[in-house]
Protein backbone atom coordinates (compact mmCIF):
# COMPACT_ATOMS: atom_id res chain seq x y z
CA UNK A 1 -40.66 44.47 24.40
CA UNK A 2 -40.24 47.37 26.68
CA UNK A 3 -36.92 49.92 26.10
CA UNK A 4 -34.83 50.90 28.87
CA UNK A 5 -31.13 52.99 27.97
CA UNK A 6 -28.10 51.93 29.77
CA UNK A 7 -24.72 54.33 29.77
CA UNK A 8 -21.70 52.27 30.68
CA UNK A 9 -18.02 52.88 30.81
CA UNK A 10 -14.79 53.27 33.18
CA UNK A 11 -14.95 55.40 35.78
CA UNK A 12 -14.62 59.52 35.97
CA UNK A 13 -16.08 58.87 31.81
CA UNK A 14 -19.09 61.24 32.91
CA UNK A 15 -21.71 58.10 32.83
CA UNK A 16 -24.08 59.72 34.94
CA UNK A 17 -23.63 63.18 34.11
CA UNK A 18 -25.19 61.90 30.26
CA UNK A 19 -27.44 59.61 32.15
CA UNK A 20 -29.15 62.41 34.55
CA UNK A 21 -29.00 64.98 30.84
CA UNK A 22 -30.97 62.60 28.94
CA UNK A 23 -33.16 61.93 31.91
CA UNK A 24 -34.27 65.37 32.13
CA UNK A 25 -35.03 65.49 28.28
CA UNK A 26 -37.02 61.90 27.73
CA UNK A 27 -38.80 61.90 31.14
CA UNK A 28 -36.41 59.28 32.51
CA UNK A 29 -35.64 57.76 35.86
CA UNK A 30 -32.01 56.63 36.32
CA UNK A 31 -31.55 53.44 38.21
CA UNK A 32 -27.36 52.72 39.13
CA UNK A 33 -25.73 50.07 38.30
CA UNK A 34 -22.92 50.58 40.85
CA UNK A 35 -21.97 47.68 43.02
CA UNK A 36 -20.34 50.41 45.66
CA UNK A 37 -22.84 52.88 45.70
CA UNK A 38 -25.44 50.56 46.92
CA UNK A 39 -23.66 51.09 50.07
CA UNK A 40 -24.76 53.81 52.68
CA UNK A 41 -22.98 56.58 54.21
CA UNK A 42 -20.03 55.99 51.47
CA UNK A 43 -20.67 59.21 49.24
CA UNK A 44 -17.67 60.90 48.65
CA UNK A 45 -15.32 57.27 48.08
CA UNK A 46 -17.86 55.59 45.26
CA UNK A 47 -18.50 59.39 43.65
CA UNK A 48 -22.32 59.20 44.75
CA UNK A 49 -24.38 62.31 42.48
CA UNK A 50 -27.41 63.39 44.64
CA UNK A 51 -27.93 66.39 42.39
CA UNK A 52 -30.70 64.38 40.93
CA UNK A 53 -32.65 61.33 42.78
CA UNK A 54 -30.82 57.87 41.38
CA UNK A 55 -32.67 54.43 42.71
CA UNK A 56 -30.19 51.56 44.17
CA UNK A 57 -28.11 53.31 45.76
CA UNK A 58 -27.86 53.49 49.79
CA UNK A 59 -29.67 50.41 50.18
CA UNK A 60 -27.63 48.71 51.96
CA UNK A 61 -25.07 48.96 55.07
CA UNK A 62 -21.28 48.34 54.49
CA UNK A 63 -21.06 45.65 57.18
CA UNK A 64 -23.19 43.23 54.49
CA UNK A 65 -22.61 41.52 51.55
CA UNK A 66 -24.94 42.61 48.46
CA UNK A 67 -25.29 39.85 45.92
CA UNK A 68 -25.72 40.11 41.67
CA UNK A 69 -29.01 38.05 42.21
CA UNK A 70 -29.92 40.50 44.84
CA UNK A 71 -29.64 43.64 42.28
CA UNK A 72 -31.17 42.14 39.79
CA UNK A 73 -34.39 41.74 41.46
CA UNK A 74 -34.72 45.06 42.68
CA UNK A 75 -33.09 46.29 39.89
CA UNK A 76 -36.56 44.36 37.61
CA UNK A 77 -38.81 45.39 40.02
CA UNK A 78 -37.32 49.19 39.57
CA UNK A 79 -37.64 48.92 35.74
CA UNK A 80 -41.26 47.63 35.65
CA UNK A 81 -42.49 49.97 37.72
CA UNK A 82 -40.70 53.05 35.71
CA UNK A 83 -42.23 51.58 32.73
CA UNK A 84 -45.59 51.72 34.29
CA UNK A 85 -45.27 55.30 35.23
CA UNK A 86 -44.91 55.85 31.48
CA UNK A 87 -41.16 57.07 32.19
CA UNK A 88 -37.72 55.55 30.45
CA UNK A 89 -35.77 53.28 32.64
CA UNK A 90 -31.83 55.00 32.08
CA UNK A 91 -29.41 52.60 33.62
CA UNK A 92 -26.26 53.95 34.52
CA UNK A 93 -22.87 52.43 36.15
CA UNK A 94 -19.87 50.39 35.47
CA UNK A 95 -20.41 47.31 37.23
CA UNK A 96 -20.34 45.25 34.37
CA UNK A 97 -21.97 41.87 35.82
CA UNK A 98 -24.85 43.76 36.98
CA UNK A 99 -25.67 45.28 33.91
CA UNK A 100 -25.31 41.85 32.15
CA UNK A 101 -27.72 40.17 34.86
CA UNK A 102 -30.06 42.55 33.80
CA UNK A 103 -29.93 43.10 29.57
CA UNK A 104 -29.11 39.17 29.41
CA UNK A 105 -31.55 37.75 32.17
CA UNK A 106 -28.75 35.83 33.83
CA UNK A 107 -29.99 33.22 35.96
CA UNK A 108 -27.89 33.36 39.06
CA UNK A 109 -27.79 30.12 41.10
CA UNK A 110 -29.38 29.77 44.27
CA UNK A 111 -26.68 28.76 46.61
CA UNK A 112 -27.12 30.04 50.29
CA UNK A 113 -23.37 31.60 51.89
CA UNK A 114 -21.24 29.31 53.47
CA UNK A 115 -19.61 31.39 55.58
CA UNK A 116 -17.08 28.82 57.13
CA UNK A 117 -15.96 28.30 53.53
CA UNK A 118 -16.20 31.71 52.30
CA UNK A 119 -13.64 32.28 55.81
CA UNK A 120 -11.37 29.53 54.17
CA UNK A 121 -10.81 30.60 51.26
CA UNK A 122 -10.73 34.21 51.95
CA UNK A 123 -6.93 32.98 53.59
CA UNK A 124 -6.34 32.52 49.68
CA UNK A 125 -4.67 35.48 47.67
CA UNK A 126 -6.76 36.52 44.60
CA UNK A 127 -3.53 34.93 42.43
CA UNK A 128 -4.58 31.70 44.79
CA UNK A 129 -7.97 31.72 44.32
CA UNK A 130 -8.12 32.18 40.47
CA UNK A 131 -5.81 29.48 39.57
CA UNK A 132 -8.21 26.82 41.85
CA UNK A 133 -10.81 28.34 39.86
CA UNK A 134 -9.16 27.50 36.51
CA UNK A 135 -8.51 24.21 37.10
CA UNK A 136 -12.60 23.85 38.20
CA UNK A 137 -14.28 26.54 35.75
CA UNK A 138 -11.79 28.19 33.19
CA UNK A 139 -14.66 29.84 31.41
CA UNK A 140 -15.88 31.71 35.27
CA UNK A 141 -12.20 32.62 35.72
CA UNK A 142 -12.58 34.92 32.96
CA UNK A 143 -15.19 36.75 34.36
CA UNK A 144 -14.01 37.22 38.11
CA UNK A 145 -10.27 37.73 36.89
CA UNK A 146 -9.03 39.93 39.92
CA UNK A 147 -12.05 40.27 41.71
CA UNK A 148 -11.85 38.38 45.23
CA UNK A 149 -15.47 38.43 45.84
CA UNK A 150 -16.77 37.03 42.83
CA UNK A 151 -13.53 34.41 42.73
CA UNK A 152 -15.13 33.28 46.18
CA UNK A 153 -18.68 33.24 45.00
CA UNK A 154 -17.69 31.05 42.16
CA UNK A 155 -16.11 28.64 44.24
CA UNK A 156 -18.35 28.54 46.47
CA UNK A 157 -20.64 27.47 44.12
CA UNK A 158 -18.81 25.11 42.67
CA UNK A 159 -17.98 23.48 45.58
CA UNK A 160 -21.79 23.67 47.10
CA UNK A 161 -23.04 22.36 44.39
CA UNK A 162 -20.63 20.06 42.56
CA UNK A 163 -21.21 21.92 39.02
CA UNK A 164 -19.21 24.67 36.76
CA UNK A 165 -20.13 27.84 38.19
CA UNK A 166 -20.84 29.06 34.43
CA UNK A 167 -22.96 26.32 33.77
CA UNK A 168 -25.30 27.64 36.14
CA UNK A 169 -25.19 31.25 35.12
CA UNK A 170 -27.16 30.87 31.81
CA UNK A 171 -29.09 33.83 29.96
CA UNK A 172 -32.82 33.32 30.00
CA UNK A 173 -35.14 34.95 27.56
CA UNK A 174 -34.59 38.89 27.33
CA UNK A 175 -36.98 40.73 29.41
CA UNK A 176 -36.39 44.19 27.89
CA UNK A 177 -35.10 46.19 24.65
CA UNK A 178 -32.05 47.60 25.84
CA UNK A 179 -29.36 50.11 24.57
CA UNK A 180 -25.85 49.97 25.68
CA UNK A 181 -24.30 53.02 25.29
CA UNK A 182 -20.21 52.91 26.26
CA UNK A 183 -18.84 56.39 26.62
CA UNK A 184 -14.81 56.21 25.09
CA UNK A 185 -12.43 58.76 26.85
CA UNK A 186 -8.53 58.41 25.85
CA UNK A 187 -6.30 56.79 28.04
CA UNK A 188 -4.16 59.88 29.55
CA UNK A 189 -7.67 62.08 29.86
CA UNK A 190 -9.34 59.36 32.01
CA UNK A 191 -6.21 58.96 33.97
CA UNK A 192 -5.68 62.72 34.93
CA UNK A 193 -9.86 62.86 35.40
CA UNK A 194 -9.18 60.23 37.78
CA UNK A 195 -5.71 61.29 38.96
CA UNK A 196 -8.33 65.04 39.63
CA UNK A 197 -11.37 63.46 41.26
CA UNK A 198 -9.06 61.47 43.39
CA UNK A 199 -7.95 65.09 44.82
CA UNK A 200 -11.28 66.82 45.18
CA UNK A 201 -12.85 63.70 47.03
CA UNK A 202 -9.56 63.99 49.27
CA UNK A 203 -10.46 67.72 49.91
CA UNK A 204 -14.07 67.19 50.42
CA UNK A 205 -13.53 65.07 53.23
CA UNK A 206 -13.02 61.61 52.33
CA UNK A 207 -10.94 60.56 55.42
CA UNK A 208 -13.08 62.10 57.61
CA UNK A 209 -15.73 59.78 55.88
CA UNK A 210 -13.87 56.85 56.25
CA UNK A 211 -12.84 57.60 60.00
CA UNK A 212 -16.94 57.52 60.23
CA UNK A 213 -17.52 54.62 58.75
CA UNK A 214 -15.11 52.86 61.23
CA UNK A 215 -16.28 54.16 64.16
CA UNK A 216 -19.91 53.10 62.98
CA UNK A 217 -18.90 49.82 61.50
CA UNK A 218 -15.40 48.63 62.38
CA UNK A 219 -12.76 48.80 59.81
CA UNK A 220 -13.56 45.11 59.03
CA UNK A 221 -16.50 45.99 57.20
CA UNK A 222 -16.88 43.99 54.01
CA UNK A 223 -17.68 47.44 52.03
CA UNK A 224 -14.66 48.99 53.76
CA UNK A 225 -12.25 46.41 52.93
CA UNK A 226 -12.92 45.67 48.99
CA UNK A 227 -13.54 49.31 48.27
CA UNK A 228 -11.11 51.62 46.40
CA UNK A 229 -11.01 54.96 48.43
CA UNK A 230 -11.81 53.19 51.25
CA UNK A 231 -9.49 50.08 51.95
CA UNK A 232 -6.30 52.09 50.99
CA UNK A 233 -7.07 55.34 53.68
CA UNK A 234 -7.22 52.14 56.21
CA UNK A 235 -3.48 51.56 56.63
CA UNK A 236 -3.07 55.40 56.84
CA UNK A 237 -5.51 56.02 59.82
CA UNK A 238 -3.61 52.92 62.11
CA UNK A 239 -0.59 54.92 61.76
CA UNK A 240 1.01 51.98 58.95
CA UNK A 241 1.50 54.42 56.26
CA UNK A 242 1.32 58.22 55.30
CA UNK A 243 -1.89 60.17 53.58
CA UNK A 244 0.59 61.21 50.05
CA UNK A 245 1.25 57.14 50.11
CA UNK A 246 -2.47 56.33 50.51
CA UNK A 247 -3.49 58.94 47.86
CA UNK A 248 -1.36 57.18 45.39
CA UNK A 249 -2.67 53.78 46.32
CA UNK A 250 -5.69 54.95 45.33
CA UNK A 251 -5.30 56.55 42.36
CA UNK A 252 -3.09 53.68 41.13
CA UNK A 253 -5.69 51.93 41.84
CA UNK A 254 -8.63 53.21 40.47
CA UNK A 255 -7.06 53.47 37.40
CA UNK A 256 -6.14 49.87 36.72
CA UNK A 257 -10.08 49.26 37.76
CA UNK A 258 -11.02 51.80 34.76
CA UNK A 259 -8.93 49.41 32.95
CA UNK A 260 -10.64 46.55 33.84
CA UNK A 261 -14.02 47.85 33.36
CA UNK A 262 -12.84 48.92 29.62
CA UNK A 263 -11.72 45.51 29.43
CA UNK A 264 -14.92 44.01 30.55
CA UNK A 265 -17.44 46.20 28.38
CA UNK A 266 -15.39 46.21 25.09
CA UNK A 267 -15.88 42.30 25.61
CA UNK A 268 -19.96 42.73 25.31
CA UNK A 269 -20.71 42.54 21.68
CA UNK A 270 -24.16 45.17 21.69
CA UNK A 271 -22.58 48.18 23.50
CA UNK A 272 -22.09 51.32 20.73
CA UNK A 273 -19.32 53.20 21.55
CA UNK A 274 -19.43 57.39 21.63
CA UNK A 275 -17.18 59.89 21.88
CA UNK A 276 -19.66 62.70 22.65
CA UNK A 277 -23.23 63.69 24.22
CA UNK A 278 -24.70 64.44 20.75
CA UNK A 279 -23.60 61.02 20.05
CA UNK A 280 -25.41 59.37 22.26
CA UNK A 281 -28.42 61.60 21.62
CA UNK A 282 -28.45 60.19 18.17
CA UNK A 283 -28.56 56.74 19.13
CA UNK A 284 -31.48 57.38 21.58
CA UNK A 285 -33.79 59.11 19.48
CA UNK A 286 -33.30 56.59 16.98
CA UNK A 287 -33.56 53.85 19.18
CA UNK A 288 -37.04 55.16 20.95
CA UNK A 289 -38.41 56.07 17.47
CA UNK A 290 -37.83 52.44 15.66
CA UNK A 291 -40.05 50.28 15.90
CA UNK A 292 -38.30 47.06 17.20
C-alpha cells in the first residue's frame, strides 16, 4: 500500500511550516486539508502559505458550497498522481473530517442539495439544529457538534433519505498507508500564537480583504458568513460594531475552534503526538524505511 504523511493539529501549531520542511527534505508535495483555504481570494483570513506551491487550495469561489465528498476526490486523484511522480504525498490541515474521508475511505452519501430545506433549517440556531439531530442520529451529532454546515448536511440527509446519517458514512477498505502526525502546543502558547497572528493578519490588510470580497461577492457569501476572520469584520464594516470589538470576536473565536480541532484529533486513535520537528522527523524516517 502506498505511504502518504499527514501533519494535523489546532490552528497557529506550525502544521504547514513542518509540512513544507519535510517536503523539501523527502521530495514531497503537500496537498491541504483546509476546508477554508479551498476558497479564493481569502489569503490573509484562513492563513494561506504561498511561500511554497500547496494543491487544494483556491479552487473554489466563496459564493459556493464545497462538499467532504467533493475533497476527497480531488484530494485521491492529487495523491495518486504524486505517487506516480515518485514524490511523497504530505497532507497538511486541521479539518478533521477531511482528513478522515481520506486515511479511512469514508463513503459519503450521494444526496443532491435541497436547497429549500437547507433554507429551512438554516432559520434553526446551531443549539436548534443539534438537538433535532440527536433525537434522529446521536452518533452524527457527535461529529458536527457546533458546526452549522455539517448539522445541516446531516439532516439533510437524513431527511432525503429516511436513514441515520452515520449509517451511511461507513469506512471502506484503506486506500493508502498513512501517518498522522498531531503537533501538541500548550494551551496559553497556542492562545497568544493565535491571540499574535490574529494582529499581524489585522495589519496586513485583512479588512481591506474582506471589504473585497464583498464588493466581489456580497457579504452573503456562504464562505464569508461561516468563516472566522471573515464573518466577525462583517458587523464592523455596516457600521453595527467597532474594529477592537471585531478583533476580539475573532480571536475568541478562533481559539475555541483550536479547541475543537484538539478535541476532534485527540478522538482519532492512530495520530502520534509530537512536541518538536525532530520528533516528527523520527517518526517519518521510520515510517518510510519499514516495510509495512
Amino acid at each position: 500500500m502506498q505511504k502518504i504523511i499527514a501533519i494535523v493539529g489546532p490552528t497557529a501549531s506550525g502544521k504547514t511550516a513542518l509540512a513544507i520542511a519535510l517536503a523539501k527534505r523527502l521530495r514531497g508535495e503537500v496537498i491541504s486539508v483546509d476546508s477554508r483555504q479551498i476558497y479564493r481570494r481569502m489569503d490573509i483570513g484562513t492563513g494561506k502559505n504561498k511561500t511554497y506551491p500547496q494543491f487544494l487550495i483556491d479552487t473554489t469561489p466563496p459564493n459556493r458550497v464545497f462538499s467532504v465528498r467533493q475533497y476527497k476526490k480531488l484530494a485521491e486523484k492529487k495523491i495518486r498522481e504524486i505517487i506516480k511522480r515518485g514524490h511523497l504525498p504530505i497532507l497538511v490541515g486541521g479539518t478533521g473530517l477531511y482528513l478522515k474521508a481520506i486515511v479511512e475511505n469514508l463513503k459519503m452519501p450521494a444526496v443532491k442539495p435541497d436547497k429549500k430545506l437547507r433554507e429551512n433549517l438554516g432559520k434553526l440556531t446551531t443549539g436548534e439544529l443539534e438537538e433535532k439531530l440527536k433525537s434522529l442520529d446521536p452518533a452524527a451529532a457527535k461529529t458536527a457538534a457546533q458546526n452549522k454546515r455539517r448539522l445541516i448536511r446531516a439532516l439533510e440527509v437524513i431527511l432525503k433519505t429516511g436513514d441515520p446519517f452515520s449509517s451511511q458514512r461507513k469506512k471502506g477498505k484503506p486506500l493508502f498507508n498513512a501517518l498522522q502526525i498531531g503537533i501538541k502546543v500548550p494551551r496559553q502558547e497556542l492562545d497568544e500564537r493565535i491571540n499574535k497572528r490574529v494582529d499581524e493578519q489585522i495589519k496586513r490588510g485583512l479588512v481591506k480583504e474582506v471589504k473585497n470580497l464583498i464588493k466581489k461577492y456580497g457579504d452573503n457569501a456562504y464562505a464569508l458568513q461561516n468563516t472566522i476572520a471573515y464573518r466577525e469584520l462583517l458587523p464592523y464594516l455596516r457600521g453595527e460594531t467597532t474594529l477592537e470589538k471585531s478583533i476580539e470576536e475573532i480571536k475568541r473565536n478562533s481559539r475555541r475552534y483550536a479547541r475543537r480541532q484538539i478535541t476532534w484529533f485527540k478522538r482519532q486513535a492512530n495520530v502520534h503526538w509530537i512536541d518538536s520537528p525532530r520528533q516528527a522527523e523520527k517518526l517519518v524516517n521510520k515510517f518510510l524505511n519499514s516495510k509495512t
